[in-house]
N, C-alpha and C. Protein backbone atom coordinates (compact mmCIF):
# COMPACT_ATOMS: atom_id res chain seq x y z
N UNK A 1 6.81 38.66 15.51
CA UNK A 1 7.58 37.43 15.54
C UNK A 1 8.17 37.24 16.93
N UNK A 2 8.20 36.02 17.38
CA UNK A 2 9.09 35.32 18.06
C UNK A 2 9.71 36.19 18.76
N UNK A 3 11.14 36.43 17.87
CA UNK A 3 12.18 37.32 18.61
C UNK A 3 12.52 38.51 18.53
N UNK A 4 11.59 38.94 18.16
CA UNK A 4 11.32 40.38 18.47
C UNK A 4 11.89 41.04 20.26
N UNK A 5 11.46 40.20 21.04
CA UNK A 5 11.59 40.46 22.25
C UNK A 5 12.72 39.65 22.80
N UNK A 6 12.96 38.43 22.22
CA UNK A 6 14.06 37.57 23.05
C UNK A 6 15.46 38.01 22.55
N UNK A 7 15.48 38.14 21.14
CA UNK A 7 16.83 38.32 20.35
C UNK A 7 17.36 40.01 21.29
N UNK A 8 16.61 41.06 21.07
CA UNK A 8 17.00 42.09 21.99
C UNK A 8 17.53 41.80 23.67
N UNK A 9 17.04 40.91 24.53
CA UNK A 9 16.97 40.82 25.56
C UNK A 9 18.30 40.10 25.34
N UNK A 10 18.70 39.07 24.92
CA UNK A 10 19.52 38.22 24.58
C UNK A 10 20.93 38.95 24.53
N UNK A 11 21.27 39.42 23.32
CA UNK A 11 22.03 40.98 23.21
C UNK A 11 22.70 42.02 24.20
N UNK A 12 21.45 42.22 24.56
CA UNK A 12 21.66 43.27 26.07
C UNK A 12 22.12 42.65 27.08
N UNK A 13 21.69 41.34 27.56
CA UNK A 13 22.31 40.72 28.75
C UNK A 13 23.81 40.23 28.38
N UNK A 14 23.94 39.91 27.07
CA UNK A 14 25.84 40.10 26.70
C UNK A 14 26.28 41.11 26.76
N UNK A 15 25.48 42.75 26.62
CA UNK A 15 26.17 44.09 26.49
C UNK A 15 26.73 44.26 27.91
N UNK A 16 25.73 44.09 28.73
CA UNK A 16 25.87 44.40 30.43
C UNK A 16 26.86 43.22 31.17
N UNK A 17 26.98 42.26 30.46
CA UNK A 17 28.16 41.05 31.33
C UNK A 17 29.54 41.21 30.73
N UNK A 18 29.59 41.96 29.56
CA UNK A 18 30.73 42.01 28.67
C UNK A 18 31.22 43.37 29.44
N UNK A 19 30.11 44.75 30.00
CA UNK A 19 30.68 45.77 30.48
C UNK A 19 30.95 45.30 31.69
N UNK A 20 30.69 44.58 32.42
CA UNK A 20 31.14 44.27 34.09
C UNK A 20 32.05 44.12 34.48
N UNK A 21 33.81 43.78 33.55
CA UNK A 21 34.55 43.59 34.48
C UNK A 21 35.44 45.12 34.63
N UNK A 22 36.18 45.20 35.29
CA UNK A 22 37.24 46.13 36.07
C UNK A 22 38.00 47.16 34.78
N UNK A 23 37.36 48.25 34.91
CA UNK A 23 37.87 49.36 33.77
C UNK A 23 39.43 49.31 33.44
N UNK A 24 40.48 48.74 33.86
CA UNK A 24 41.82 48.35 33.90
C UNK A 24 41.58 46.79 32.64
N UNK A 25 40.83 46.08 33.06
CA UNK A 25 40.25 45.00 32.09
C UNK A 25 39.92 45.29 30.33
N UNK A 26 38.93 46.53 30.76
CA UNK A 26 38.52 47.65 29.17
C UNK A 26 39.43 47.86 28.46
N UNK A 27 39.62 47.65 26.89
CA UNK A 27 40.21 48.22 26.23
C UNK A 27 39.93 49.68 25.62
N UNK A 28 40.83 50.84 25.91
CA UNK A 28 39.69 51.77 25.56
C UNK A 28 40.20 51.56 23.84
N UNK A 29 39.20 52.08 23.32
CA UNK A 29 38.91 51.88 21.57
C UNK A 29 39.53 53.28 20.90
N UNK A 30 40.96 52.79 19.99
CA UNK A 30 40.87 53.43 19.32
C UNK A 30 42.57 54.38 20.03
N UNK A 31 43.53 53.36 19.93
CA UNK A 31 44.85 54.14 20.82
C UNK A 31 45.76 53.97 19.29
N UNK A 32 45.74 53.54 18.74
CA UNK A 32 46.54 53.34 17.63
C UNK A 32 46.55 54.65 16.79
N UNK A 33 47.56 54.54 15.77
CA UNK A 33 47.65 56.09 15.05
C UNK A 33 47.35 55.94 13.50
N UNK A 34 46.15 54.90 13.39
CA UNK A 34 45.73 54.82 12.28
C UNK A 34 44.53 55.77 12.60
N UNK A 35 43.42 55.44 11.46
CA UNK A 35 42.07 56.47 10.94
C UNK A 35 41.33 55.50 12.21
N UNK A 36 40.64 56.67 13.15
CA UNK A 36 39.88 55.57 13.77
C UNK A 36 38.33 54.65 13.51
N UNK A 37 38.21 54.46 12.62
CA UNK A 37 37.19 53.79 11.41
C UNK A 37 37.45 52.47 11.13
N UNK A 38 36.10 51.99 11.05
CA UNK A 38 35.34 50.84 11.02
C UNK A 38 34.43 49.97 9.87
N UNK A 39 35.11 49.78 8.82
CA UNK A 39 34.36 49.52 8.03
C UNK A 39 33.59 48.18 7.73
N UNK A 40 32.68 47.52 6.88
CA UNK A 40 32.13 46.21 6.82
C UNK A 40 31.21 46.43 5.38
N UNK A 41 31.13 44.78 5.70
CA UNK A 41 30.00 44.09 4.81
C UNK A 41 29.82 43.12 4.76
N UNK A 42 28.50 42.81 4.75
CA UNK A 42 27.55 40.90 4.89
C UNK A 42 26.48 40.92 4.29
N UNK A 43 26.37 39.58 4.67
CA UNK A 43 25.02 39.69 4.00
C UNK A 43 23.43 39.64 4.82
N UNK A 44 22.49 39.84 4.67
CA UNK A 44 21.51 40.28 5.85
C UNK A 44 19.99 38.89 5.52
N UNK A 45 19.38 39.39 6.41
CA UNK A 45 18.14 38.23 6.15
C UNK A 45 17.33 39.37 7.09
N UNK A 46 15.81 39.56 6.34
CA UNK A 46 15.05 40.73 7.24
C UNK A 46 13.51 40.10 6.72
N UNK A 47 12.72 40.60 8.09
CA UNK A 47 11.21 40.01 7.56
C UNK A 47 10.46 41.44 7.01
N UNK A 48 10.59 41.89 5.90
CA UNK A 48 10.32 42.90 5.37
C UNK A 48 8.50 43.55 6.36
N UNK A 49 8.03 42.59 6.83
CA UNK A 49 6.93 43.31 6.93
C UNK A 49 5.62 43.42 6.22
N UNK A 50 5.80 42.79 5.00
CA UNK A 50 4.95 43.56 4.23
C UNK A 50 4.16 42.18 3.84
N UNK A 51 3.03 41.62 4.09
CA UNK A 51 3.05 40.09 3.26
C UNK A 51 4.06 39.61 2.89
N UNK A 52 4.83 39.16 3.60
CA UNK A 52 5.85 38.21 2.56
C UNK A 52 7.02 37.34 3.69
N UNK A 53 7.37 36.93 3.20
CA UNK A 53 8.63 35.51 4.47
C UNK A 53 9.77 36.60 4.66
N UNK A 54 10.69 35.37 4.85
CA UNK A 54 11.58 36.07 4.75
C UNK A 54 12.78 36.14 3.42
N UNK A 55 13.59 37.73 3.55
CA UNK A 55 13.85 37.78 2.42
C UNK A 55 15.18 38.43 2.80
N UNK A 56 16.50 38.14 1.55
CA UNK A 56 17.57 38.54 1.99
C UNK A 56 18.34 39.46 1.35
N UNK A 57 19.17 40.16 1.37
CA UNK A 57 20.01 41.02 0.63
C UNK A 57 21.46 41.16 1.47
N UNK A 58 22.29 42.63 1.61
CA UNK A 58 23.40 42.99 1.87
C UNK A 58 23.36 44.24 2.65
N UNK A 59 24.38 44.26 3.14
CA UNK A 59 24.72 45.73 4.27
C UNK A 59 26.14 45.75 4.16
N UNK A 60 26.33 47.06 4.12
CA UNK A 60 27.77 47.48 3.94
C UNK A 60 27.75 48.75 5.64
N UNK A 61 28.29 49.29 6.35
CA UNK A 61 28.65 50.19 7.32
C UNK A 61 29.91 50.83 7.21
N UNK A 62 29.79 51.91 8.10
CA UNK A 62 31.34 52.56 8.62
C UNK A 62 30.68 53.40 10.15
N UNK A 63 31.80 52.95 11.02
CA UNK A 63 31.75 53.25 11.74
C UNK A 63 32.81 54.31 12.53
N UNK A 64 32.45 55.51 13.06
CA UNK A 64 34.00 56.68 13.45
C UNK A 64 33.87 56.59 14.76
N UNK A 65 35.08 56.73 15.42
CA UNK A 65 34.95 56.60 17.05
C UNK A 65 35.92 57.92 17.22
N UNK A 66 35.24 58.79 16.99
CA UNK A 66 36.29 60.57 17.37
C UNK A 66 36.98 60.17 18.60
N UNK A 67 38.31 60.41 18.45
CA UNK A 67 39.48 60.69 19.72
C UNK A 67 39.22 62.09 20.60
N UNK A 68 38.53 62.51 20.46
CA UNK A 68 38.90 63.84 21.38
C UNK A 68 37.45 64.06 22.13
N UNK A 69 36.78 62.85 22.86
CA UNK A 69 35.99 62.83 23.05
C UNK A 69 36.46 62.48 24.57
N UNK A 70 36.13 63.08 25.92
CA UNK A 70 36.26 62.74 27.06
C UNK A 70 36.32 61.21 27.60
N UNK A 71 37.11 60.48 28.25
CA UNK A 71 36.87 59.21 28.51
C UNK A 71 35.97 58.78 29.28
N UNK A 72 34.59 59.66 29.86
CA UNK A 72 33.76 59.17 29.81
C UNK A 72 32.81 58.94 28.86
N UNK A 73 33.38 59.34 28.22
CA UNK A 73 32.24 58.87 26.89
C UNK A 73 33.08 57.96 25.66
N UNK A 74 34.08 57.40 25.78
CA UNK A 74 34.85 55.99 24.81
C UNK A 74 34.07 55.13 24.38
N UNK A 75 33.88 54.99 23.61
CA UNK A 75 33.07 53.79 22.95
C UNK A 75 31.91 54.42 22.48
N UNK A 76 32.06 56.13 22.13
CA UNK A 76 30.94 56.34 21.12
C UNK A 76 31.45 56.90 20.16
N UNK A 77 30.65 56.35 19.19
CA UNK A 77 30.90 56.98 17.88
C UNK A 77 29.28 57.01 16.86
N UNK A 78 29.72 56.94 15.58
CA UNK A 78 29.26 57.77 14.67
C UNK A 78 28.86 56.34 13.52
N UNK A 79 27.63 55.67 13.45
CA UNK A 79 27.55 54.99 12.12
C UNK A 79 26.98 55.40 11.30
N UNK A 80 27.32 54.97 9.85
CA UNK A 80 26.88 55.43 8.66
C UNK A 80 26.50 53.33 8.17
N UNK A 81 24.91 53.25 7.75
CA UNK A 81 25.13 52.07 7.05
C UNK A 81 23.99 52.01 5.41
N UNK A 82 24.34 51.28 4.99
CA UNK A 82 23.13 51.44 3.54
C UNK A 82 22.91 49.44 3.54
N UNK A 83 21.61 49.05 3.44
CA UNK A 83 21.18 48.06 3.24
C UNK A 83 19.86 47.95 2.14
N UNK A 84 20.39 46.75 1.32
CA UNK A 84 19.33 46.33 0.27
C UNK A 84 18.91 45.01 0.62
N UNK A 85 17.29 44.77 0.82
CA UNK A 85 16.99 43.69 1.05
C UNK A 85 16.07 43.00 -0.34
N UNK A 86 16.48 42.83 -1.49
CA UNK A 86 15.76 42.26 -2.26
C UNK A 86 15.84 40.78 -2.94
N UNK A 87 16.00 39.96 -2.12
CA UNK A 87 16.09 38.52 -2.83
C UNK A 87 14.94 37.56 -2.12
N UNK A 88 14.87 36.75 -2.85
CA UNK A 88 13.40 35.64 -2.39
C UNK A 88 12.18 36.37 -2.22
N UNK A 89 11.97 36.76 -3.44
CA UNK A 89 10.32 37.86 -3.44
C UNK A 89 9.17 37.47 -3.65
N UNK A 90 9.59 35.59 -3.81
CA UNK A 90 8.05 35.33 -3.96
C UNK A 90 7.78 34.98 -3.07
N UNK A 91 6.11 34.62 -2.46
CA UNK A 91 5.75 34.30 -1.07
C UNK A 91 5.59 32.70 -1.31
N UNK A 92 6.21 32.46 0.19
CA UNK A 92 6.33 31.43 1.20
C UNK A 92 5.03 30.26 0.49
N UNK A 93 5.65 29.19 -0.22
CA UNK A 93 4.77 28.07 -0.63
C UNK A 93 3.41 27.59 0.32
N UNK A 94 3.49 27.75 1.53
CA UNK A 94 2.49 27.84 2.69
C UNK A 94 1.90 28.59 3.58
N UNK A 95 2.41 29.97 2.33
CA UNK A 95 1.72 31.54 2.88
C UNK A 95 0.24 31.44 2.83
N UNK A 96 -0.48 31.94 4.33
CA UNK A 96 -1.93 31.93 4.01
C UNK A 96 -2.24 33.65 4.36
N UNK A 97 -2.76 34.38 3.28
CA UNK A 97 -3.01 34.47 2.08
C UNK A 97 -1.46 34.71 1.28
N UNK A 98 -2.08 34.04 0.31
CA UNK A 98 -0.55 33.90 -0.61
C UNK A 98 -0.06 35.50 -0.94
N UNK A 99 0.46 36.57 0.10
CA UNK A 99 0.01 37.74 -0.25
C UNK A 99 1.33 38.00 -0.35
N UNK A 100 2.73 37.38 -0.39
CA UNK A 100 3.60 38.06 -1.24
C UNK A 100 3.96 37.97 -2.17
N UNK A 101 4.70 39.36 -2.60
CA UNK A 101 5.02 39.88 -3.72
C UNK A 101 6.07 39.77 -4.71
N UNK A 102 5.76 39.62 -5.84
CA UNK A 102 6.99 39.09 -6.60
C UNK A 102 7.99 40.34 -6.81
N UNK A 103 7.65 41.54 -6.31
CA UNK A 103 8.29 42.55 -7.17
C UNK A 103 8.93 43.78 -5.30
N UNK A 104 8.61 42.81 -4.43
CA UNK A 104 8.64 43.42 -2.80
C UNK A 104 10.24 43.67 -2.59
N UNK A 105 10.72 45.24 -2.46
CA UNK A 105 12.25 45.41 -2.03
C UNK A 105 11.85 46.50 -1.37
N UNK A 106 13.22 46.41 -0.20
CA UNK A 106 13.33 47.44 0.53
C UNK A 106 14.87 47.76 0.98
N UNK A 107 15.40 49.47 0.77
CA UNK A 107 16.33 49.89 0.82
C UNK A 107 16.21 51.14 1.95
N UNK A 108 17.22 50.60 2.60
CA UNK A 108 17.71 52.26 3.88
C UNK A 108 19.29 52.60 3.79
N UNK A 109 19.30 53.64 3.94
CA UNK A 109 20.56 54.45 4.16
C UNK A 109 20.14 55.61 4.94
N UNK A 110 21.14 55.52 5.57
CA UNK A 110 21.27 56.75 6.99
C UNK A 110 22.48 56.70 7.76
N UNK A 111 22.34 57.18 8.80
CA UNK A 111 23.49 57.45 9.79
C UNK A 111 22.51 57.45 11.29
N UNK A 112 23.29 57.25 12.40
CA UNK A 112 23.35 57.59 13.88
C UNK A 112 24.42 57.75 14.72
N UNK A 113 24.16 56.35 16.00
CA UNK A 113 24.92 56.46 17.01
C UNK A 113 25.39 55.34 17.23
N UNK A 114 26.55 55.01 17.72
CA UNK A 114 27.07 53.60 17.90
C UNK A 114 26.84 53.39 19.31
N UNK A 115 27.03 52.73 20.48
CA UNK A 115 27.85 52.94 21.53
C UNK A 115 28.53 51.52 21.99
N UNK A 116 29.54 51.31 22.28
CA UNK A 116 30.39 49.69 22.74
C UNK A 116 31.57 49.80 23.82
N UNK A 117 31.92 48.54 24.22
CA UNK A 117 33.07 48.91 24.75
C UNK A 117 33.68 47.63 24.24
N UNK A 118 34.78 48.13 24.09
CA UNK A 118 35.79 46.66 24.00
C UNK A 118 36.34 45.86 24.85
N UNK A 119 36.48 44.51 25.12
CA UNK A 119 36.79 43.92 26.04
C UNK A 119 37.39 42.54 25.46
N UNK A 120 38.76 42.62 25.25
CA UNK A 120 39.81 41.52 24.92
C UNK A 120 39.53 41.62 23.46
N UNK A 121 38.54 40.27 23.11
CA UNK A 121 38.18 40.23 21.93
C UNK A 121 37.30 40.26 21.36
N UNK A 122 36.19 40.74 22.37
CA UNK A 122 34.88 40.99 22.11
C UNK A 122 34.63 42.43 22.16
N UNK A 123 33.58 42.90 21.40
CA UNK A 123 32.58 44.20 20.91
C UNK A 123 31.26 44.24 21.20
N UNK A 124 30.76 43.52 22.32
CA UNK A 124 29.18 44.46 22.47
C UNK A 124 28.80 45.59 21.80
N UNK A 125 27.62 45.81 21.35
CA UNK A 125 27.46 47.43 21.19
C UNK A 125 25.86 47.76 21.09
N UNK A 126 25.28 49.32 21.23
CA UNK A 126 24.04 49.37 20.56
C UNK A 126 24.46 50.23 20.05
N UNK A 127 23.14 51.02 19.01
CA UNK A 127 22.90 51.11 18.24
C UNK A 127 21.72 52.28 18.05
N UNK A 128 21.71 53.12 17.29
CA UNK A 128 20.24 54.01 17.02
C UNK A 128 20.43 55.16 15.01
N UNK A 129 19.73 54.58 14.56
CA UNK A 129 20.15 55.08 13.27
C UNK A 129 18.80 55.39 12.74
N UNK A 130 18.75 56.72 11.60
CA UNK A 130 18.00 57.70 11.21
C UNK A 130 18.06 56.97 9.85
N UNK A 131 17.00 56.98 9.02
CA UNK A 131 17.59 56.67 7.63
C UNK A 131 16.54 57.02 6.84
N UNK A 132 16.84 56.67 5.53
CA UNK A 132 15.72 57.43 4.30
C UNK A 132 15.36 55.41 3.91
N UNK A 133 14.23 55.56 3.90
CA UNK A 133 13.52 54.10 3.41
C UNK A 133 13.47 53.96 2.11
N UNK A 134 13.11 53.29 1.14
CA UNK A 134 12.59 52.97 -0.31
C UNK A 134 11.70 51.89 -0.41
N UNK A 135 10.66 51.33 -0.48
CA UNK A 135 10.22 50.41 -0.62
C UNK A 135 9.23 50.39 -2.34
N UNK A 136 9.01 48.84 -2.65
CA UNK A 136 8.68 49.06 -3.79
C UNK A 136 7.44 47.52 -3.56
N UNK A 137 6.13 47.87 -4.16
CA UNK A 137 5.53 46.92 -3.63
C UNK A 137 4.46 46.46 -5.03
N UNK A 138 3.70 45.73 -4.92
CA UNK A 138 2.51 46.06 -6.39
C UNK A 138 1.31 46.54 -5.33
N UNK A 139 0.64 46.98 -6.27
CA UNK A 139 -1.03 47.86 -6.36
C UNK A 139 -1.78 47.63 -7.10
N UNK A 140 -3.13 48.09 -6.57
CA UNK A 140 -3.95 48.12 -7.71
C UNK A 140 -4.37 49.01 -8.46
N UNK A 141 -3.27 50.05 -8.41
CA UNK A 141 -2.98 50.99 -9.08
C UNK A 141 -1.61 50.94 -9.63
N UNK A 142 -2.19 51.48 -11.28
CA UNK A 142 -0.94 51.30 -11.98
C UNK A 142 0.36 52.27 -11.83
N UNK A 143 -0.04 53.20 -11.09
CA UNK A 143 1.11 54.72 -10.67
C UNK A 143 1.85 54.62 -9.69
N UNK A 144 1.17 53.54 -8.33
CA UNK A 144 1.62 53.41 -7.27
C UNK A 144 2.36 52.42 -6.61
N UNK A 145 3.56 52.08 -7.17
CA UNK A 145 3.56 50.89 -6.60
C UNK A 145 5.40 51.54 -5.94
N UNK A 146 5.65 52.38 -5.83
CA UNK A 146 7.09 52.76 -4.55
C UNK A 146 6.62 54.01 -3.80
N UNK A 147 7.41 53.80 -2.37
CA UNK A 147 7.27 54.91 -1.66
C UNK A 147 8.67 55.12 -0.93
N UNK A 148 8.69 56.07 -0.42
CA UNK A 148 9.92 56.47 0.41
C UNK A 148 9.60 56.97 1.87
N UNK A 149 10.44 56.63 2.63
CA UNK A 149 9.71 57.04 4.10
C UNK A 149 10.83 57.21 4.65
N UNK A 150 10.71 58.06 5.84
CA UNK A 150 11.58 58.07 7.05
C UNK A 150 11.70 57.06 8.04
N UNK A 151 13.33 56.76 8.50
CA UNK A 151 13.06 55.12 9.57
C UNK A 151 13.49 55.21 10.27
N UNK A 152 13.43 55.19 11.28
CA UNK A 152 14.18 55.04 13.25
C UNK A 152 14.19 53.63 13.11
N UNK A 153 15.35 53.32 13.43
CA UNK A 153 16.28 51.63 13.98
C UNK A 153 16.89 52.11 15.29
N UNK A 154 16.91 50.74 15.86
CA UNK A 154 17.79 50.79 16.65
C UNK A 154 18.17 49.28 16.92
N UNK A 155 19.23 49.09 17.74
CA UNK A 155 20.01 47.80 17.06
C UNK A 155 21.13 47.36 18.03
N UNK A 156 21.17 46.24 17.48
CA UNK A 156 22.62 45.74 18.84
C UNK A 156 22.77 44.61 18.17
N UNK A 157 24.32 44.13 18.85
CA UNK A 157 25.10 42.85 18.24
C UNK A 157 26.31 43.21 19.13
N UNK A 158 27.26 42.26 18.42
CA UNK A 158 28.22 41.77 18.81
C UNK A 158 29.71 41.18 18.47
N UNK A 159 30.96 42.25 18.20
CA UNK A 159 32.08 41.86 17.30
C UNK A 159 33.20 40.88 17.77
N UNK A 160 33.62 40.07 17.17
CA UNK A 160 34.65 39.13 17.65
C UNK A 160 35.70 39.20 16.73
N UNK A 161 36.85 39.80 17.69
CA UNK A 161 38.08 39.36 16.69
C UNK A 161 38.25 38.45 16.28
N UNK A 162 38.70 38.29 14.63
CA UNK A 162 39.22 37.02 14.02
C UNK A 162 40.83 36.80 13.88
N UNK A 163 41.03 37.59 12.95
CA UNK A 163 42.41 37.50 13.24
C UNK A 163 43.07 39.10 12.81
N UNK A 164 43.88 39.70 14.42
CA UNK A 164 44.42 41.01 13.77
C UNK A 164 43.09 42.04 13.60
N UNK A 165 43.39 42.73 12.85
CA UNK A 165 42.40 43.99 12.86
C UNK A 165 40.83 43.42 11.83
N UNK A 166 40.85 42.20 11.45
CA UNK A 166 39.71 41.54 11.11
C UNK A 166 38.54 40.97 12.21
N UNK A 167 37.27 41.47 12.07
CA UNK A 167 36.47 41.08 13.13
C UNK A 167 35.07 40.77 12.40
N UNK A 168 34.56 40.01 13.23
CA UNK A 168 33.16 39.15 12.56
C UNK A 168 32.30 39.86 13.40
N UNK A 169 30.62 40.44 12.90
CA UNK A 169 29.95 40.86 13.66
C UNK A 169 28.49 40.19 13.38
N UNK A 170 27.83 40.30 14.34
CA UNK A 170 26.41 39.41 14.57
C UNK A 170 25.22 40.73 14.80
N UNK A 171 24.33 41.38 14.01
CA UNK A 171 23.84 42.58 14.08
C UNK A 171 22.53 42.47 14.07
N UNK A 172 21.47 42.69 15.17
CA UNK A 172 20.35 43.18 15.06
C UNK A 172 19.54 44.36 14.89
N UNK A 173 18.29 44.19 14.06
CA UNK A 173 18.15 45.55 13.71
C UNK A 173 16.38 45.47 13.89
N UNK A 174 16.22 46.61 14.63
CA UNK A 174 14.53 47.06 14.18
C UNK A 174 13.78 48.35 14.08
N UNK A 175 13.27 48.26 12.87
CA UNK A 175 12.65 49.38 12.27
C UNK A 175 11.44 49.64 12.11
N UNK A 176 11.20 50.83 12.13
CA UNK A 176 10.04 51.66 12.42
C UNK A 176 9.54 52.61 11.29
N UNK A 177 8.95 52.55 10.29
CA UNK A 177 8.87 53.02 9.16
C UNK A 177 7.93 54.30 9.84
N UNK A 178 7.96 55.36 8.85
CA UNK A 178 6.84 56.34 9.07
C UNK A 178 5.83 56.55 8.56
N UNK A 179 4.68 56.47 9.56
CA UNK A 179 3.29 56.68 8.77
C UNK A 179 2.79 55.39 9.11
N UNK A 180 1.82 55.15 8.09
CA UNK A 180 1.20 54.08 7.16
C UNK A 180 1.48 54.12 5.99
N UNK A 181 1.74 52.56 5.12
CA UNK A 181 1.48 52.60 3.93
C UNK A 181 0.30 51.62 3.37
N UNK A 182 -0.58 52.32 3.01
CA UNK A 182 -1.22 51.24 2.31
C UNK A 182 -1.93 51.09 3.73
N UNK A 183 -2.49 52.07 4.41
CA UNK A 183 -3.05 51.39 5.73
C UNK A 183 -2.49 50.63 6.90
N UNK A 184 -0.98 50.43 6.75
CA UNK A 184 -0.66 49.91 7.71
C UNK A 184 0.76 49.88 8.51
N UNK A 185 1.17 49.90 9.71
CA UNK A 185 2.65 50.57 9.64
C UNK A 185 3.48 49.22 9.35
N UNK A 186 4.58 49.96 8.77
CA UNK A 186 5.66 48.73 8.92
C UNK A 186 6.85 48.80 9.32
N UNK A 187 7.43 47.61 10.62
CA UNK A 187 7.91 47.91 11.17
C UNK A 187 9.04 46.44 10.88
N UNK A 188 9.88 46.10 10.22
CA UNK A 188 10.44 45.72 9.26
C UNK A 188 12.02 44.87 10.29
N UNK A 189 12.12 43.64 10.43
CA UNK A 189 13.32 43.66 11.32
C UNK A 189 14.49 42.23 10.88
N UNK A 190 15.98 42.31 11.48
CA UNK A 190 16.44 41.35 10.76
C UNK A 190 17.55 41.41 11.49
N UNK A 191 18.42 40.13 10.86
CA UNK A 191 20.00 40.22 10.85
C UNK A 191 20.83 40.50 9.71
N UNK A 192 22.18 40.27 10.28
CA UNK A 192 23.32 41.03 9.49
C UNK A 192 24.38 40.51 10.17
N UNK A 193 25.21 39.47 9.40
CA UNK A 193 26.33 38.68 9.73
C UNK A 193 27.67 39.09 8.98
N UNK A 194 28.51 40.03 9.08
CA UNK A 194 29.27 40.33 7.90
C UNK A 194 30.67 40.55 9.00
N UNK A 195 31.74 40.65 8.38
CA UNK A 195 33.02 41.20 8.67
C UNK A 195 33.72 42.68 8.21
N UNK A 196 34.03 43.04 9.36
CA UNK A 196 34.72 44.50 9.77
C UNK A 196 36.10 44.22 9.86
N UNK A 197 36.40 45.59 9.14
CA UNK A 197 37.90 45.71 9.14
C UNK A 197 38.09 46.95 9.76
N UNK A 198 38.98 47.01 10.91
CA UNK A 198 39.17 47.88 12.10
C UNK A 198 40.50 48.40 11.56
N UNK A 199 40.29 49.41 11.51
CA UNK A 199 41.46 50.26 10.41
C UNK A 199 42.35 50.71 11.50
N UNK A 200 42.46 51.16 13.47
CA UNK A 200 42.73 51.49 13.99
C UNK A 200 43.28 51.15 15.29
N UNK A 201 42.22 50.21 15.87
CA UNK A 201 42.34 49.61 17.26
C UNK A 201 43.41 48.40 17.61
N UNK A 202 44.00 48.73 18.48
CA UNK A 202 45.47 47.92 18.74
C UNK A 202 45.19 46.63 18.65
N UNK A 203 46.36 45.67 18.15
CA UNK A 203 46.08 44.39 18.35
C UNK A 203 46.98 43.68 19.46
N UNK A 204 46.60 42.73 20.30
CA UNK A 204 46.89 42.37 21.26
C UNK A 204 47.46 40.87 20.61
């Protein structure tokens, strides 16, 4: 697709203009004497990959930013996220071959790496996460129709305070399934528009 290449590029050139100004400018993340954790949930839209449009579900995260981590290294932490993408499973009224599936879901949960910096009211960040796959597809076999796989993501977006320790985030994601299934790899990618509640970081 399309933005496979632009939506990343896009992202990154906000990560690198958002890190540019004057480290006195930086907020470092995470001075408050609450839990320094990050939690959320939205709702997602992903092109599963597999014959089929696009299709939507939910993501929930948490994110830890350990304090006792040298200040050259602030703004890393620790995500944990679980996403279900199963809604709109039938294929696209002007799918040629009409090859999706009425019965097509896909679920990950895992953990990685965060990395961001804060700046006023904005959150750049990337992203790299490990996860366990589920997918469930039809066959022409009656035994076979789920598998489970291993998935490398990696990912970037962008948080905006709303109000107070409430923040809106804009999340890209792309995945790399393992193997082949069915002959072919799938490499599965999307968004994720949801709101975080910043259990920790000072409000200005």
């Amino acid at each position: 697709m399309r933005f496979k290449l632009l939506v990343p590029t896009i992202l990154a050139v906000t990560f690198i203009f958002a890190a540019l100004p004057a480290s006195s400018q930086t907020v470092a993340p995470y001075q408050g004497k609450g839990v320094p954790i990050v939690i959320g949930i939205g709702p997602a839209s992903y092109n599963p990959d597999w014959g089929h449009g696009i299709m939507y579900g939910g993501s929930i995260w948490a994110d830890w930013y350990p304090r006792f981590l040298p200040s050259a290294l602030h703004g890393l932490g620790v995500e944990a996220e679980v996403r279900d993408i199963s809604l709109n499973r039938h294929p696209e009224p002007n799918q040629i071959p009409r090859s999706g599936q009425a019965n097509t879901k896909e679920d990950t949960g895992g953990g990685g790496i965060i990395y961001g910096r804060y700046y006023r009211n904005f959150h750049p960040y990337l992203k790299a996460v490990f996860s366990l796959g589920s997918v469930d597809f039809l066959t022409a076999s009656p035994t076979y129709s789920h598998d489970t796989r291993l998935v490398l993501a990696s990912g970037e977006g962008i948080e905006y305070r709303i109000y107070r320790t409430v923040w809106g985030r804009f999340d890209y994601e792309y995945q790399v399934w393992e193997g082949k299934l069915l002959g072919n790899y799938l490499t599965p990618e999307g968004f994720t528009a949801g709101i975080s509640l910043d259990l920790s970081h000072p409000v200005h």
